[in-house]
N, C-alpha and C. Protein backbone atom coordinates (compact mmCIF):
# COMPACT_ATOMS: atom_id res chain seq x y z
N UNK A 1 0.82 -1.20 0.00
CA UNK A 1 0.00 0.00 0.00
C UNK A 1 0.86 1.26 0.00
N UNK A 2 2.17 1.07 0.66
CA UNK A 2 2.80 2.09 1.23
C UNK A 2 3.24 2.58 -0.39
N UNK A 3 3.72 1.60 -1.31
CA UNK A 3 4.45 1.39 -3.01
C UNK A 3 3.40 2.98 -3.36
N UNK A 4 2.44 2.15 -3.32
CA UNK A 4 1.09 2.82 -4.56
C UNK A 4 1.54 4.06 -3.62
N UNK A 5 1.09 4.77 -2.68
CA UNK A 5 1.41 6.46 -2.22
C UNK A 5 1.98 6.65 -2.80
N UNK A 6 3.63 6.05 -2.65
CA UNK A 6 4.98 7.08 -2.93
C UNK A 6 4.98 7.19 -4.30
N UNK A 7 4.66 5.99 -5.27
CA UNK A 7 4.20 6.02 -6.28
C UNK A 7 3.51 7.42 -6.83
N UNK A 8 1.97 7.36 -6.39
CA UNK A 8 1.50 8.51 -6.67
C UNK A 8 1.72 10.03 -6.33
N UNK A 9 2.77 9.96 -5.36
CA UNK A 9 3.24 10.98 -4.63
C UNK A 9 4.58 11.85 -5.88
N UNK A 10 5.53 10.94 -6.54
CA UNK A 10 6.11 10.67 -7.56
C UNK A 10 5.78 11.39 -8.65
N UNK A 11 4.75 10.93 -9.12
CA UNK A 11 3.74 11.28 -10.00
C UNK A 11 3.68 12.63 -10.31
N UNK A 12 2.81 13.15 -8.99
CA UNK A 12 2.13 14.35 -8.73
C UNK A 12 3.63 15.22 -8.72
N UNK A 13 4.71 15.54 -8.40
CA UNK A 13 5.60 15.75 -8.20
C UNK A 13 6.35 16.35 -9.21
N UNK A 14 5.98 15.38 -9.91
CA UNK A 14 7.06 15.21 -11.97
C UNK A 14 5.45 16.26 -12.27
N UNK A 15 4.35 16.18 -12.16
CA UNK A 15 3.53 17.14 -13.12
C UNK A 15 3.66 18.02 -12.17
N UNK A 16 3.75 18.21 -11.02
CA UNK A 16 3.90 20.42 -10.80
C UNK A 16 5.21 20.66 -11.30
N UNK A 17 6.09 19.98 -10.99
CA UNK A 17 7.17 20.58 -12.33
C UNK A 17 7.07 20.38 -13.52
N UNK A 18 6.28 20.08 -14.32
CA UNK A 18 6.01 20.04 -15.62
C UNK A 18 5.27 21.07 -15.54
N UNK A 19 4.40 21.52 -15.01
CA UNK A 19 3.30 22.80 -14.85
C UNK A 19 4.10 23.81 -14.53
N UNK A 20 5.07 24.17 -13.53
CA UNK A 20 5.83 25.19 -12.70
C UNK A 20 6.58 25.89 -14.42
N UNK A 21 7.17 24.65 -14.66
CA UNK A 21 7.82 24.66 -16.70
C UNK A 21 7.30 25.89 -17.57
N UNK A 22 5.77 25.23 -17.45
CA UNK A 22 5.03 25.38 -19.28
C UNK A 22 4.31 27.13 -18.14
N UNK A 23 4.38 27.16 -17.18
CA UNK A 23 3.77 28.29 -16.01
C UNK A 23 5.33 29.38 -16.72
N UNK A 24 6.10 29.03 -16.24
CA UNK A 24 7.29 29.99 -16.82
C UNK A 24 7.69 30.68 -18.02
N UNK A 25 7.69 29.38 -18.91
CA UNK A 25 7.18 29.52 -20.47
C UNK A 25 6.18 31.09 -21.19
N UNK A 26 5.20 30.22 -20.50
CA UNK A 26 4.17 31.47 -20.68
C UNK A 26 4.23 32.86 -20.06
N UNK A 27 4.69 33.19 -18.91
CA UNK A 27 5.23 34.32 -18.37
C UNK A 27 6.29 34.68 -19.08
N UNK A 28 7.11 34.58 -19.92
CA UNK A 28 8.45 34.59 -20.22
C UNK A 28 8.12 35.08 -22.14
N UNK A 29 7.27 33.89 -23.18
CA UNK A 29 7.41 34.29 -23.86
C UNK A 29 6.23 34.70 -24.86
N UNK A 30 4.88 34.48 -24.05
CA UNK A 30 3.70 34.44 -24.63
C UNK A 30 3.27 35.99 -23.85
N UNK A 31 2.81 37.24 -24.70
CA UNK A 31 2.44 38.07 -23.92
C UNK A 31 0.76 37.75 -23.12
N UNK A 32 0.41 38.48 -22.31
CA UNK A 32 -0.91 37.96 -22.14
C UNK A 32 -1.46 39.30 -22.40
N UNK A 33 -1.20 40.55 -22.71
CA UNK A 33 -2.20 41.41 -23.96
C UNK A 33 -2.60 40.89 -25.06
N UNK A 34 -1.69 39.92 -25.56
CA UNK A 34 -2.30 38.84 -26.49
C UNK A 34 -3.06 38.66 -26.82
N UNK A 35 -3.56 38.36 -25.69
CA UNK A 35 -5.12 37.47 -25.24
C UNK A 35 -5.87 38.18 -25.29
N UNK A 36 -6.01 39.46 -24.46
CA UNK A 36 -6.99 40.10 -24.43
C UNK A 36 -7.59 41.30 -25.40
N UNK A 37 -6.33 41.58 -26.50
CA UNK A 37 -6.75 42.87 -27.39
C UNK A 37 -6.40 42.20 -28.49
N UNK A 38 -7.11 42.66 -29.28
CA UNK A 38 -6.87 41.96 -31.10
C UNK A 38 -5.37 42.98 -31.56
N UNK A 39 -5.22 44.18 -31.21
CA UNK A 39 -4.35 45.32 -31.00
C UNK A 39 -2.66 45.01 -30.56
N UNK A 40 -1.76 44.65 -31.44
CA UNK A 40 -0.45 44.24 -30.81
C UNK A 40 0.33 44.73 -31.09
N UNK A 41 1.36 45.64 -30.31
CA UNK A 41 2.50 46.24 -30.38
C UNK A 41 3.67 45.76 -30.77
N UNK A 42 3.52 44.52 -30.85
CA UNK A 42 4.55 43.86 -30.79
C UNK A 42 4.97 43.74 -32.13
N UNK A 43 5.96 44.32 -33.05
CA UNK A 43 6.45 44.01 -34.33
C UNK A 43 6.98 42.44 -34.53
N UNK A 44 7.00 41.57 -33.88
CA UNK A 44 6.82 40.25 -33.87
C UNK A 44 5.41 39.33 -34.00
N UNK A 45 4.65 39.78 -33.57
CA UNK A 45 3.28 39.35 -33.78
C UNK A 45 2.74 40.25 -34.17
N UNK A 46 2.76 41.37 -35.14
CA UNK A 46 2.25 42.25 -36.25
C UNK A 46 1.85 41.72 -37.46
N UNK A 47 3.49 40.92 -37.95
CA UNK A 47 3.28 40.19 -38.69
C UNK A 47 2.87 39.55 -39.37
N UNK A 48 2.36 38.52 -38.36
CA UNK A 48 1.28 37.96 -38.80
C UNK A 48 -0.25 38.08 -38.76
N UNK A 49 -0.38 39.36 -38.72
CA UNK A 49 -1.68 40.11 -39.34
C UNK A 49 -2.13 40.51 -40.55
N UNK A 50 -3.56 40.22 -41.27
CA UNK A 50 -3.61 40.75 -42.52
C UNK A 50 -4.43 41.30 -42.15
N UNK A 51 -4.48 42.48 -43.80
CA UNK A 51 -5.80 43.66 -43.28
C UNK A 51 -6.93 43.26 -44.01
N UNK A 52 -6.62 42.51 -45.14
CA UNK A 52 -7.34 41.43 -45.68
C UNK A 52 -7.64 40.70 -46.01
N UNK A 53 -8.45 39.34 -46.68
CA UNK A 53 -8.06 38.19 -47.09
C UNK A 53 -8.00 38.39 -48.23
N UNK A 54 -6.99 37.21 -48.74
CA UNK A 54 -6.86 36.99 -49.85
C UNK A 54 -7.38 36.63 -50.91
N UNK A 55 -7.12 36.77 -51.99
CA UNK A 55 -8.16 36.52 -53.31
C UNK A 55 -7.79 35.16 -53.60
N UNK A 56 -8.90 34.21 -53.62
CA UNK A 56 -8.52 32.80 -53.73
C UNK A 56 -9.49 32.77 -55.52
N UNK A 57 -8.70 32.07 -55.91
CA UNK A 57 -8.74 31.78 -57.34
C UNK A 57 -8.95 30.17 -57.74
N UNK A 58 -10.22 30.24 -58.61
CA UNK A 58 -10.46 28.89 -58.70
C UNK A 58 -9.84 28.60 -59.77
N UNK A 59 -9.04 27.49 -60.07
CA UNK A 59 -8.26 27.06 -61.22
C UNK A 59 -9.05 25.80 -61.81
N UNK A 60 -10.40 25.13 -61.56
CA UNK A 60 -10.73 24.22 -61.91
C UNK A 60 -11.22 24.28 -63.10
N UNK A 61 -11.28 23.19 -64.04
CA UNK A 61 -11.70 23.40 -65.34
C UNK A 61 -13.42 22.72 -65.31
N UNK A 62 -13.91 23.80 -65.79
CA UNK A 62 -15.58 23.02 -65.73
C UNK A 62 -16.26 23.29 -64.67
């Protein structure tokens, strides 16, 4: 019985440092204005903004 605890104890252990990780990650390189404004200062994620879509062209015959 005592196995299975430490076992699960183990476990739980390895995922808050896997969480504490992907928790850092996101503080570090994901802004979180991001999230909340369509609006980004960021000349890195400007980028990949269009002001419009593109003209898609049908090439099929018939």
């Amino acid at each position: 019985m005592h196995i299975i605890i430490l076992h699960f104890l183990t476990i739980i252990q390895y995922q808050q440092k896997i969480i504490r990780s992907l928790l850092r990650f996101i503080c570090n390189y994901i802004p979180l204005k991001q999230w909340s404004w369509d609006d980004s200062h960021s000349f890195k994620y400007q980028k990949f903004k269009v002001d419009r879509l593109p003209i898609m062209i049908d090439h099929r015959n018939g």
